[in-house]
C-alpha atoms as a PDB file:
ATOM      1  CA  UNK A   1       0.000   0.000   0.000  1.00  0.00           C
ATOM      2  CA  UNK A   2       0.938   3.553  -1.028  1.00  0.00           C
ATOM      3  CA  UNK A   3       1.941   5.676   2.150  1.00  0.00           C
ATOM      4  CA  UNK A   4       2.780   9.514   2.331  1.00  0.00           C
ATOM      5  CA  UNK A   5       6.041  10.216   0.783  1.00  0.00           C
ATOM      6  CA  UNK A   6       6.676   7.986  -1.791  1.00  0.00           C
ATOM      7  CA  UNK A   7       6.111   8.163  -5.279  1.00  0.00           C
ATOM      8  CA  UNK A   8       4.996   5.562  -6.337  1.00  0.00           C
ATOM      9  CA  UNK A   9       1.338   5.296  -8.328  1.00  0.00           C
ATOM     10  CA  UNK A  10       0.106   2.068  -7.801  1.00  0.00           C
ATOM     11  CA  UNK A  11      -0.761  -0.534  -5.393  1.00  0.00           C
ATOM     12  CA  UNK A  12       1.134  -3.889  -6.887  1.00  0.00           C
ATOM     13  CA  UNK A  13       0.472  -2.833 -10.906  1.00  0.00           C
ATOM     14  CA  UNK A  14      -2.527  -0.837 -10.780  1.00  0.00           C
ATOM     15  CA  UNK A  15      -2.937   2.479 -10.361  1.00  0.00           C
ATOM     16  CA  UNK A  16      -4.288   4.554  -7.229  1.00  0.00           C
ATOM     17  CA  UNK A  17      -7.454   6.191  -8.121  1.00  0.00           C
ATOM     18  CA  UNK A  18      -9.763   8.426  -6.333  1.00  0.00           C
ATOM     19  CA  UNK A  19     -12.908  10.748  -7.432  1.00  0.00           C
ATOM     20  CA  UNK A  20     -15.848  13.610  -6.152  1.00  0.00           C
ATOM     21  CA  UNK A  21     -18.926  11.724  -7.229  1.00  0.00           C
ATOM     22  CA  UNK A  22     -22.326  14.409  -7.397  1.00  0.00           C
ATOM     23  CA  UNK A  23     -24.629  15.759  -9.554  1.00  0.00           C
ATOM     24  CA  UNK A  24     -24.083  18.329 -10.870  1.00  0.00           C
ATOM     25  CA  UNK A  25     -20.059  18.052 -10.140  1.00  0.00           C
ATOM     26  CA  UNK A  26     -18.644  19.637 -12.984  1.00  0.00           C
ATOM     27  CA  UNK A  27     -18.069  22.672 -11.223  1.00  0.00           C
ATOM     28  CA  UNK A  28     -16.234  20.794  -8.043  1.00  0.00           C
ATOM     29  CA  UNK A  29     -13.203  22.324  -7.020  1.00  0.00           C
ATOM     30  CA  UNK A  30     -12.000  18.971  -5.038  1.00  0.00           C
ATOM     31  CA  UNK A  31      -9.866  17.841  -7.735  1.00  0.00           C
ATOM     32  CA  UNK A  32      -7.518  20.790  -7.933  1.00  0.00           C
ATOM     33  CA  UNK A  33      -7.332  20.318  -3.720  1.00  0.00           C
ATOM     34  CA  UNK A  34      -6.740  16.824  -3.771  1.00  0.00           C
ATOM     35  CA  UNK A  35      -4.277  16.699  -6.527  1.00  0.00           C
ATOM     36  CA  UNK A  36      -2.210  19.314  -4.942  1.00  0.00           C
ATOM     37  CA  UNK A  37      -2.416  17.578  -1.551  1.00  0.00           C
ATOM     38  CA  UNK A  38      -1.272  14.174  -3.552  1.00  0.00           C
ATOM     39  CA  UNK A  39       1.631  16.010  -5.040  1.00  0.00           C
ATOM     40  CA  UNK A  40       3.019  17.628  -2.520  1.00  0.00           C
ATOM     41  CA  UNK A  41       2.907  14.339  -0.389  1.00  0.00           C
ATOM     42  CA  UNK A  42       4.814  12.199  -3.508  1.00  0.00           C
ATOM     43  CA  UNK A  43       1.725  10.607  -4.591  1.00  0.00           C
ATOM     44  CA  UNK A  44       1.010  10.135  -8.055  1.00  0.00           C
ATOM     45  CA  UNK A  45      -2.700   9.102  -7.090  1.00  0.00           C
ATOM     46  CA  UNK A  46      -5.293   9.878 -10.031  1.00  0.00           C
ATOM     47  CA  UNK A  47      -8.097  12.025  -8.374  1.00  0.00           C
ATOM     48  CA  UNK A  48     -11.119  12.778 -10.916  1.00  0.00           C
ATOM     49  CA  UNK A  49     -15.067  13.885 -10.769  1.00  0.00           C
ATOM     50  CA  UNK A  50     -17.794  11.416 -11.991  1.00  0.00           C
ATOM     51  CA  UNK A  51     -21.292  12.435 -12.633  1.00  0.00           C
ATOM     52  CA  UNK A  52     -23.412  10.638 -10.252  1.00  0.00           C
ATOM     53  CA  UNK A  53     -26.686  10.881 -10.403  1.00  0.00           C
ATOM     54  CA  UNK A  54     -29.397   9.995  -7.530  1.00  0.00           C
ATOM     55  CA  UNK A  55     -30.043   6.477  -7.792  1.00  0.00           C
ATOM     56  CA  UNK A  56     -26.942   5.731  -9.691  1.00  0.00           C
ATOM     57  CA  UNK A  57     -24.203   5.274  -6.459  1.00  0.00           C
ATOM     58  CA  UNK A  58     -25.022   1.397  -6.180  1.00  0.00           C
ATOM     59  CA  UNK A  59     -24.113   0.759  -9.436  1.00  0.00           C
ATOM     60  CA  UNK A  60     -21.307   3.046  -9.456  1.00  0.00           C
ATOM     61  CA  UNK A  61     -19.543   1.376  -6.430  1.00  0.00           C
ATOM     62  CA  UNK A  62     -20.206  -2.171  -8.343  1.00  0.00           C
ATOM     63  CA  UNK A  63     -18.137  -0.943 -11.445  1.00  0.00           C
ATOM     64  CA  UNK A  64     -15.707  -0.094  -9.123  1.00  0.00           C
ATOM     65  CA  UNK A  65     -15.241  -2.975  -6.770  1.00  0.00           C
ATOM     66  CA  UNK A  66     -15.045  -5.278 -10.430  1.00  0.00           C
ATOM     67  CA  UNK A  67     -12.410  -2.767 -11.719  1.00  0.00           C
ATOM     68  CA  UNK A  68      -9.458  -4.819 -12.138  1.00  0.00           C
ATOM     69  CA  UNK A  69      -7.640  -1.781 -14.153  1.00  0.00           C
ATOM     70  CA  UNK A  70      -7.108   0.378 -10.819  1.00  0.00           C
ATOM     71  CA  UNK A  71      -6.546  -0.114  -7.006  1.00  0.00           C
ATOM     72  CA  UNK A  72      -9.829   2.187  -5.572  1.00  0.00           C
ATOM     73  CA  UNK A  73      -8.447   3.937  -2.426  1.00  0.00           C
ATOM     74  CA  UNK A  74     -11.701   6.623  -1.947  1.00  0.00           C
ATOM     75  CA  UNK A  75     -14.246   8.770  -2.354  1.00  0.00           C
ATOM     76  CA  UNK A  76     -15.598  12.113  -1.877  1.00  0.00           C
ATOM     77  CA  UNK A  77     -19.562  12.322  -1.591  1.00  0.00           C
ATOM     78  CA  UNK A  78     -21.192  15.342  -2.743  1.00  0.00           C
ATOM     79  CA  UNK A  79     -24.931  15.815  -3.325  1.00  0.00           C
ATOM     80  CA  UNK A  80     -27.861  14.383  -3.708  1.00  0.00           C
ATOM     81  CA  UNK A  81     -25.263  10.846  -2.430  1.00  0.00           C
ATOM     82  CA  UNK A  82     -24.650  11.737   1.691  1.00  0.00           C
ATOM     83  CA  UNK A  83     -27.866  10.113   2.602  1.00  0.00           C
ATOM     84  CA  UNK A  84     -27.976   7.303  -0.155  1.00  0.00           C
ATOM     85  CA  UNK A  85     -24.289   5.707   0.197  1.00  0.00           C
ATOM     86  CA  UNK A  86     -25.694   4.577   3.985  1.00  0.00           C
ATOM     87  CA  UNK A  87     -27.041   1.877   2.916  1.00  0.00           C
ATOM     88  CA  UNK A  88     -23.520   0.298   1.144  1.00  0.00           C
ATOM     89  CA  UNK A  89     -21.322   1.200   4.061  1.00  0.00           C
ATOM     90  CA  UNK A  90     -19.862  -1.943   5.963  1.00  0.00           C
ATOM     91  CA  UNK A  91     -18.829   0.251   9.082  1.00  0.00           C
ATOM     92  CA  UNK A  92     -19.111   3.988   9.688  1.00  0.00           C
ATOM     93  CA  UNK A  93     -17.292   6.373  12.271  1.00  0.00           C
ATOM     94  CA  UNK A  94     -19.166   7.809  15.090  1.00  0.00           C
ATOM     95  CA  UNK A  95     -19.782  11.351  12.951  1.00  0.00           C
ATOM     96  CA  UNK A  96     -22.101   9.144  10.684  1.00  0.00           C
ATOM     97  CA  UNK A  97     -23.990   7.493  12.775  1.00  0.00           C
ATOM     98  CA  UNK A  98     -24.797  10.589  14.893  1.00  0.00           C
ATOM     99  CA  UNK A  99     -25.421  12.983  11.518  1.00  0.00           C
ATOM    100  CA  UNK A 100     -26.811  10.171   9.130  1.00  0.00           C
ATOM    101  CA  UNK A 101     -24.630  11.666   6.339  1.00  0.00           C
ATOM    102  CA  UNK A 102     -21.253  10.615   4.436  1.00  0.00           C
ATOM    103  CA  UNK A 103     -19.555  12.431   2.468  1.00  0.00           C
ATOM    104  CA  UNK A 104     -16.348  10.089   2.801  1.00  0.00           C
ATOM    105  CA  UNK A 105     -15.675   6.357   2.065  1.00  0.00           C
ATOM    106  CA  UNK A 106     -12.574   4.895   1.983  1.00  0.00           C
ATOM    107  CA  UNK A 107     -12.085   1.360   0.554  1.00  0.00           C
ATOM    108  CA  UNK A 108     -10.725  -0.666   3.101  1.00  0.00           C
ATOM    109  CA  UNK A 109      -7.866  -3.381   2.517  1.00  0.00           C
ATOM    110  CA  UNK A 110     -10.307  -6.547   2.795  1.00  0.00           C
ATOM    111  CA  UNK A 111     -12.762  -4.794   0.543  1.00  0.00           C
ATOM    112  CA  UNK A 112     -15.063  -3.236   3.254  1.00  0.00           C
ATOM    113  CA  UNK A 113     -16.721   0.490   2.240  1.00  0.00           C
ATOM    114  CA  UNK A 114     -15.448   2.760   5.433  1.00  0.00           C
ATOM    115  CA  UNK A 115     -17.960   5.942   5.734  1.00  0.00           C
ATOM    116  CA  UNK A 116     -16.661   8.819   7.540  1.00  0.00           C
ATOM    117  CA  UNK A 117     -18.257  12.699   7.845  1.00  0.00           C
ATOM    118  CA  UNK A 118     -15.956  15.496   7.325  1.00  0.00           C
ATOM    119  CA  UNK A 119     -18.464  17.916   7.101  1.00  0.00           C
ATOM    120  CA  UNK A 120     -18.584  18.519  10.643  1.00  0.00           C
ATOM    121  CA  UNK A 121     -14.560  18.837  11.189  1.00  0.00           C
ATOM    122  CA  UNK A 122     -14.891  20.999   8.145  1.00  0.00           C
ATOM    123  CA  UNK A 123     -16.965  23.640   9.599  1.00  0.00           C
ATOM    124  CA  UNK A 124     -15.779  23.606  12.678  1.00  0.00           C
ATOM    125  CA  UNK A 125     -12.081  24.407  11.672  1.00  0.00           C
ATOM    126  CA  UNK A 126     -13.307  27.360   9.086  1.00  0.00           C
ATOM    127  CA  UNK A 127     -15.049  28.606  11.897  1.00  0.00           C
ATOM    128  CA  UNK A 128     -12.287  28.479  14.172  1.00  0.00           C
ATOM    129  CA  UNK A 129     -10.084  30.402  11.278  1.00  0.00           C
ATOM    130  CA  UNK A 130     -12.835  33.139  11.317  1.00  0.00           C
ATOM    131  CA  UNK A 131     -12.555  33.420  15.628  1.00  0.00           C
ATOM    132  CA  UNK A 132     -15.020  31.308  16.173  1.00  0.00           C
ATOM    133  CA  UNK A 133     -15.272  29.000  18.755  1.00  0.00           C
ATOM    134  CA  UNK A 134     -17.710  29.243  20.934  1.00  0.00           C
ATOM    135  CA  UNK A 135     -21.524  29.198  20.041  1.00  0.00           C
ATOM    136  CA  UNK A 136     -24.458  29.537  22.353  1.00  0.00           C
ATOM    137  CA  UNK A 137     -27.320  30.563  20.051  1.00  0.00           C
ATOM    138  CA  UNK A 138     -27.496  29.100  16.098  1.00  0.00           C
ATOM    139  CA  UNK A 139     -29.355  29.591  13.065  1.00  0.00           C
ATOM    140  CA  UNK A 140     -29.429  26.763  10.286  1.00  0.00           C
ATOM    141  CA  UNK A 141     -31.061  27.709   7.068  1.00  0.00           C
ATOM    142  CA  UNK A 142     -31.448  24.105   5.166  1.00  0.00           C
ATOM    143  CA  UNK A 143     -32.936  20.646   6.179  1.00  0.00           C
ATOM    144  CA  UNK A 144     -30.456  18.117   4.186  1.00  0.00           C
ATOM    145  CA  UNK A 145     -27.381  15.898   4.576  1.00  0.00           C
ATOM    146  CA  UNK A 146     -25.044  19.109   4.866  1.00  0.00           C
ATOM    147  CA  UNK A 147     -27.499  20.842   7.706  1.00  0.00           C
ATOM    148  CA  UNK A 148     -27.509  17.859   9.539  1.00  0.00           C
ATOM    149  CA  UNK A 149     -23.764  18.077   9.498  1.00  0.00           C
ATOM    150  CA  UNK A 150     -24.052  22.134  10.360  1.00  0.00           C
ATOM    151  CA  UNK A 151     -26.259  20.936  13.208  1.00  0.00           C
ATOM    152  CA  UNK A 152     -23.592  18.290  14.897  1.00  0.00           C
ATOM    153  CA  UNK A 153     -20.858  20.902  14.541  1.00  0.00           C
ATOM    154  CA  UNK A 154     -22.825  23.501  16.133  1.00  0.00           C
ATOM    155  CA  UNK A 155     -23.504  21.015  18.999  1.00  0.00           C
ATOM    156  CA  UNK A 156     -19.595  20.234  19.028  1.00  0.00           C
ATOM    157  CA  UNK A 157     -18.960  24.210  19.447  1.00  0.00           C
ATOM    158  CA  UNK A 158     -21.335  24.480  22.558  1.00  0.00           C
ATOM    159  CA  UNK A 159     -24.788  25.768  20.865  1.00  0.00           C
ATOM    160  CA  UNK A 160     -27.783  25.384  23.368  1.00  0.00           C
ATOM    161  CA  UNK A 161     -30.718  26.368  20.765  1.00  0.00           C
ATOM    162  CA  UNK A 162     -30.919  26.515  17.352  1.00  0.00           C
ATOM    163  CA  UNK A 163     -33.609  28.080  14.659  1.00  0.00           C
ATOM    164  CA  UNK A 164     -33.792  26.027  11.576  1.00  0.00           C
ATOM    165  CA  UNK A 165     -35.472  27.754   8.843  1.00  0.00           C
ATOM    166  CA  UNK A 166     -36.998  25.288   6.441  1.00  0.00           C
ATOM    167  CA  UNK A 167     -39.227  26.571   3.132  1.00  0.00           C
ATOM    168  CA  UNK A 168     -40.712  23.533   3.902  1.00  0.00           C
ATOM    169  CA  UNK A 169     -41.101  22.025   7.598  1.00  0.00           C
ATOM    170  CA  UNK A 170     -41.922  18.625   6.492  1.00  0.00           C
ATOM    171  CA  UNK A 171     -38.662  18.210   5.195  1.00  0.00           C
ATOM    172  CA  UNK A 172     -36.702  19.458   8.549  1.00  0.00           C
ATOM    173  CA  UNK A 173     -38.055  16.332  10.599  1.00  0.00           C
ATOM    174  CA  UNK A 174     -34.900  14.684  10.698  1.00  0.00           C
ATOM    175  CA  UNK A 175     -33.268  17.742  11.738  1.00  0.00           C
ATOM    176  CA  UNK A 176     -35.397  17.996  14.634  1.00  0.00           C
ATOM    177  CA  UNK A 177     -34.746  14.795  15.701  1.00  0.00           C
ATOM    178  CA  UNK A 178     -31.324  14.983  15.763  1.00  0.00           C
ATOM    179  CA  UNK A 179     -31.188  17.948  17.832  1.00  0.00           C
ATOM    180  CA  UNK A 180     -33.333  16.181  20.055  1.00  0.00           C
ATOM    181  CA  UNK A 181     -30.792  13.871  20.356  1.00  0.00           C
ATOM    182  CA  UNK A 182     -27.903  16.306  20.593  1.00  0.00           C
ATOM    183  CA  UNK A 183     -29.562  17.822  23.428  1.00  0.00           C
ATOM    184  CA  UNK A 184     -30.595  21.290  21.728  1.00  0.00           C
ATOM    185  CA  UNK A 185     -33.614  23.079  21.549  1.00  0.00           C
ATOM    186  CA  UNK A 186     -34.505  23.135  18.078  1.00  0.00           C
ATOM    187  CA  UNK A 187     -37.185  25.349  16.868  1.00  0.00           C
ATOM    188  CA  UNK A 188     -38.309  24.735  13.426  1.00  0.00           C
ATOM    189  CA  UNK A 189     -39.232  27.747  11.538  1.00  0.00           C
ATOM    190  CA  UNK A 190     -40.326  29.222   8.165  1.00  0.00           C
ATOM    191  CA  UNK A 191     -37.790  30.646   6.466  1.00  0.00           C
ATOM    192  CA  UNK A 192     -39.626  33.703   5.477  1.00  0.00           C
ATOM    193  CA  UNK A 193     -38.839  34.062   9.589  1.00  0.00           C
ATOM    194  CA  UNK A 194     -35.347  35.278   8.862  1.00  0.00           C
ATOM    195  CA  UNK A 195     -36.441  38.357   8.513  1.00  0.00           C
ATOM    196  CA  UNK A 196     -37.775  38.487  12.305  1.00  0.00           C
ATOM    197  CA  UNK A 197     -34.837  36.985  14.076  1.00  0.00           C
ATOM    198  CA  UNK A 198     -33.339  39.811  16.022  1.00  0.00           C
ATOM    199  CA  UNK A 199     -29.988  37.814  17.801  1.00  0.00           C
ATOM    200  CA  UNK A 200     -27.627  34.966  16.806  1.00  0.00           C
ATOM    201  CA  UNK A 201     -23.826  34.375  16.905  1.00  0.00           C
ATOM    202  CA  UNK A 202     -24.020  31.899  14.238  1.00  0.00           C
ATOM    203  CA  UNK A 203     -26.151  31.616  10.911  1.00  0.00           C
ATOM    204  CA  UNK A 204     -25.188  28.279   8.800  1.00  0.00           C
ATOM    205  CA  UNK A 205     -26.596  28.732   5.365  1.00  0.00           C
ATOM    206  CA  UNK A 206     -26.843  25.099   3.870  1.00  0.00           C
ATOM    207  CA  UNK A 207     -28.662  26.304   0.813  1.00  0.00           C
ATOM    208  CA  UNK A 208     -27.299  25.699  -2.386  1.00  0.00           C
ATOM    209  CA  UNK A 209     -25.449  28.135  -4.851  1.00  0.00           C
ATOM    210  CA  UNK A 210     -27.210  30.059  -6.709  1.00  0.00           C
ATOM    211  CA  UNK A 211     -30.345  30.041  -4.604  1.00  0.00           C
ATOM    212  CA  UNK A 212     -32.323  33.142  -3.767  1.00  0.00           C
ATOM    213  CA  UNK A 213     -33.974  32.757  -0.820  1.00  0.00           C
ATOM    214  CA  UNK A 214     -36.464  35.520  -1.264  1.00  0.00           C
ATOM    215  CA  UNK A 215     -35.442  36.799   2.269  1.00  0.00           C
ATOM    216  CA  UNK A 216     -33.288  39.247   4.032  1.00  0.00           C
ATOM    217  CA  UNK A 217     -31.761  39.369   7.433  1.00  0.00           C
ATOM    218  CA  UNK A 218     -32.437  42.052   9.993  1.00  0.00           C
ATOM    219  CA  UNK A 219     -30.207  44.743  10.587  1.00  0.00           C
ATOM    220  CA  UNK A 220     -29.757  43.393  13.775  1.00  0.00           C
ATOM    221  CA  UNK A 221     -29.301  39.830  13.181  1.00  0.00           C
ATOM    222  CA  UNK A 222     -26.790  40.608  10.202  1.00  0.00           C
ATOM    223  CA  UNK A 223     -24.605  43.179  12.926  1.00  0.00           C
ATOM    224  CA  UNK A 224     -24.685  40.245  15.752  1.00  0.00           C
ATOM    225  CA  UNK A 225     -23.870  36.678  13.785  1.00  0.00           C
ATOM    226  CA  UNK A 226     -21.300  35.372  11.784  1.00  0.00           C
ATOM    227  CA  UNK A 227     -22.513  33.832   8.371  1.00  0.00           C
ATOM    228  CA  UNK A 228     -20.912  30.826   6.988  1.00  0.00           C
ATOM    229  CA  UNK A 229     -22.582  30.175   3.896  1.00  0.00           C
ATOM    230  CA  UNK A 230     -21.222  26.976   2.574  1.00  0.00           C
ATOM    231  CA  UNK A 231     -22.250  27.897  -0.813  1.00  0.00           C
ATOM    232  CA  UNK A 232     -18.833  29.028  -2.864  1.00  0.00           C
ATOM    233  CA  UNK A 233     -19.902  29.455  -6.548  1.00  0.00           C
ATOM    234  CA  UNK A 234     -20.725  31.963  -7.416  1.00  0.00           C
ATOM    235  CA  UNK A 235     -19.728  34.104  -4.694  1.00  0.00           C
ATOM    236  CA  UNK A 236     -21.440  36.484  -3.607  1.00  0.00           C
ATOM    237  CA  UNK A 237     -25.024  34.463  -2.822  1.00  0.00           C
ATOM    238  CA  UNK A 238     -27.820  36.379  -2.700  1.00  0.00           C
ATOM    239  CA  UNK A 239     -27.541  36.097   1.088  1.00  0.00           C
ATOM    240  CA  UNK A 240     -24.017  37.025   1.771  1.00  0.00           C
ATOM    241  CA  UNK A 241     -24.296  40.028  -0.568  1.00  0.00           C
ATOM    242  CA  UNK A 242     -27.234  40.829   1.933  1.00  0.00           C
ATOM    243  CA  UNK A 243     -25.235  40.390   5.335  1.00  0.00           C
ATOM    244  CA  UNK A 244     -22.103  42.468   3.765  1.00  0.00           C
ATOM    245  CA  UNK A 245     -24.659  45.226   3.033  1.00  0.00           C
ATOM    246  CA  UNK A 246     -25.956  45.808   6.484  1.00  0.00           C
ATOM    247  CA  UNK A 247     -22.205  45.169   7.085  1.00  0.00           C
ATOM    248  CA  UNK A 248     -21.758  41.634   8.551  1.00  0.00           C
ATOM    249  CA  UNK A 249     -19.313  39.285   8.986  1.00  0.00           C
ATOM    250  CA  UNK A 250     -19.306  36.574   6.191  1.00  0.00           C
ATOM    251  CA  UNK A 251     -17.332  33.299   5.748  1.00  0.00           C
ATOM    252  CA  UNK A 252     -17.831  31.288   2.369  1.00  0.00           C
ATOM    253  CA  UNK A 253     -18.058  27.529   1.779  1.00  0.00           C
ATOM    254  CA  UNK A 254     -14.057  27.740   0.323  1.00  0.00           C
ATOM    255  CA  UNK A 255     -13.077  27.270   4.195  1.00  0.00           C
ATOM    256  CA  UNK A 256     -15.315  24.556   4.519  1.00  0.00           C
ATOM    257  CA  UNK A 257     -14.523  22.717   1.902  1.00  0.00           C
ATOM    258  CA  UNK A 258     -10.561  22.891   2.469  1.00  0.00           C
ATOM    259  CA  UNK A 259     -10.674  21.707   5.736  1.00  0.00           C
ATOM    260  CA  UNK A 260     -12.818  18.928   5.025  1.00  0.00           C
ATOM    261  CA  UNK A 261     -10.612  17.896   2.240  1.00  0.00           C
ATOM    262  CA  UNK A 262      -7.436  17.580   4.139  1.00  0.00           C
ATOM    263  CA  UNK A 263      -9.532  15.573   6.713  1.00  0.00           C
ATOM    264  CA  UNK A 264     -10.738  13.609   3.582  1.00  0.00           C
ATOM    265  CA  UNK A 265      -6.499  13.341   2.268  1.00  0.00           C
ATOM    266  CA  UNK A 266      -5.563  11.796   5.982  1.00  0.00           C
ATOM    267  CA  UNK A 267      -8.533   9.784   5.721  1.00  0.00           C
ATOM    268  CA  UNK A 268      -7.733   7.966   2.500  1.00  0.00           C
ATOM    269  CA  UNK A 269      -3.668   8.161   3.613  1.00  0.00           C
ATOM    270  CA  UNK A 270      -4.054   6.238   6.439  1.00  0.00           C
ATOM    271  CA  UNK A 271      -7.782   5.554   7.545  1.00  0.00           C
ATOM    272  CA  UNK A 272      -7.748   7.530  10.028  1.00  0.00           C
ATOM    273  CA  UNK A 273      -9.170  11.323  10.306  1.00  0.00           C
ATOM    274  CA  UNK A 274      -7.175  12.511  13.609  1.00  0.00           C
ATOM    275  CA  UNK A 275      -3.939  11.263  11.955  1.00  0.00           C
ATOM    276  CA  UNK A 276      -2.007  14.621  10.769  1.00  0.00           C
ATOM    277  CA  UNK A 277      -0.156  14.235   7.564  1.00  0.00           C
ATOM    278  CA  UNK A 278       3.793  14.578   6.886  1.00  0.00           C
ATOM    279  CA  UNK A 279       4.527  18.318   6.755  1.00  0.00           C
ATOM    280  CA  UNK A 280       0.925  19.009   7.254  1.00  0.00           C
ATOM    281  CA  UNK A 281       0.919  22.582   7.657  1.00  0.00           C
ATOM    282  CA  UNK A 282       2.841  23.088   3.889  1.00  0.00           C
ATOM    283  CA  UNK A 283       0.320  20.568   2.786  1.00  0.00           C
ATOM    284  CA  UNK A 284      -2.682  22.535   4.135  1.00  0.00           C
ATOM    285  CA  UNK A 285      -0.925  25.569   2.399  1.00  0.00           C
ATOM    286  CA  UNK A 286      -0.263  24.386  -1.325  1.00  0.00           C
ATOM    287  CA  UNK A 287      -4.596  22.804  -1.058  1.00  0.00           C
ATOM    288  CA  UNK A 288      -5.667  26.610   0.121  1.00  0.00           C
ATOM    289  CA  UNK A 289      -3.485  27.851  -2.624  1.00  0.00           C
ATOM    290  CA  UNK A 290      -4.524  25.836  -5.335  1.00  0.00           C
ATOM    291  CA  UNK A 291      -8.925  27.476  -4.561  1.00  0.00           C
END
């Protein structure tokens, strides 16, 4: 097996690959971070994004175990495939479980599909970057895999209540029931509500780029929270142009999605997420440089 600092490409004859799989994905900036993470560690790994549609994954993954070609070390999961690769996962970390999302697997040396979430180390580090550490009141915009995600890490960074604005309730259920089960008070609103809510020190927006939500902050929301809007392209959203107006503080998905990605590069380096790389600060450096 290929470890950090060498150079070579393959595992026995066949090459190292790895991919992004989503729809749409074109767009995905996680090849240019993982390829300069790969290089700058001496690994000639092949990193590349699929189109992968919803309902497509199972097959996907069966193509790939048969692929006699290449040596399949991992994935990256974007949307609509954090919920749907559950259900082919043959062990999960504790992140998983607790967010029901993955937007990692890793393909074990006996043939085994790893899951792991770095979602929720993601956003926590981008928030720490942005002198954030300590939350006591949150606001989630979204209901899907990557607010369920926003909704752990909030819990991780000490939030005791949280407003998640939905357009449509139904669809923050699971939501709810994971705060219950963070131990959060979770209040489940409109989001045609943002416009009311008067006090925050964080506001997660989950929705995706290019989305206008039809809804403006308060003045006094917009001067008391940090937004992270995990949205990156394009840049300004609708809603961060809105916070910098009333002159907030704004943090875009960019930071999000770099720290994930190294967690994803130790992940599929050694299986394990708390293991720092070689030289991992000049790594982290040469992935931010390469956004």
């Amino acid at each position: 097996m290929a470890t950090p600092g060498t150079t070579s490409a393959t595992t026995g004859e066949r090459p190292v690959r790895l991919a992004v799989l989503g729809s749409p994905i074109a767009h995905s900036k996680s090849p240019a971070l993982h390829r300069s993470a790969y290089d700058r560690l001496g690994l000639e790994w092949r990193y590349d994004a699929i189109e992968v549609r919803s309902g497509e994954l199972g097959a996907f993954l069966a193509r790939v175990r048969g692929d006699a070609d290449a040596a399949w070390r991992g994935l990256s999961l974007t949307m609509p495939l954090k919920h749907e690769v559950l259900e082919h996962l043959d062990g999960a970390d504790r992140l998983v479980d607790l967010a029901g999302a993955a937007n990692t697997v890793r393909f074990a040396d006996d043939g085994s599909l790893q899951g792991f979430n770095t979602d929720i180390g993601g956003i926590v580090r981008t928030l720490g970057e942005a002198d954030l550490r300590r939350v006591h009141r949150g606001v989630l915009i979204g209901g899907g895999a990557t607010a369920s995600s926003a909704l752990v890490a909030l819990a991780e960074l000490g939030a005791a209540e949280v407003d998640v604005l939905v357009r449509n309730p139904d669809r923050a259920v699971g939501v709810q029931d994971l705060g219950r089960r963070l131990g959060l008070v979770v209040r489940v609103r409109p989001l045609s509500e943002l416009a009311d809510v008067a006090s925050a020190d964080l506001v997660v927006s989950t929705a995706p780029g290019g989305s206008d939500l039809g809804v403006v902050p308060s003045d006094e929301l917009a001067g008391a929270a940090l937004l992270l809007d995990v949205a990156y392209d394009p840049w300004p959203s609708t809603l961060a142009t809105a916070w910098l107006e009333r002159d907030g503080r704004v943090t875009h998905g960019l930071g999000m999605l770099l720290h994930q990605a190294l967690l994803q590069v130790r992940i599929f380096a050694s299986g394990d997420p708390f293991e720092p790389l070689p030289d991992e600060a000049r790594v982290l450096d040469v992935m931010r440089r390469s956004l």
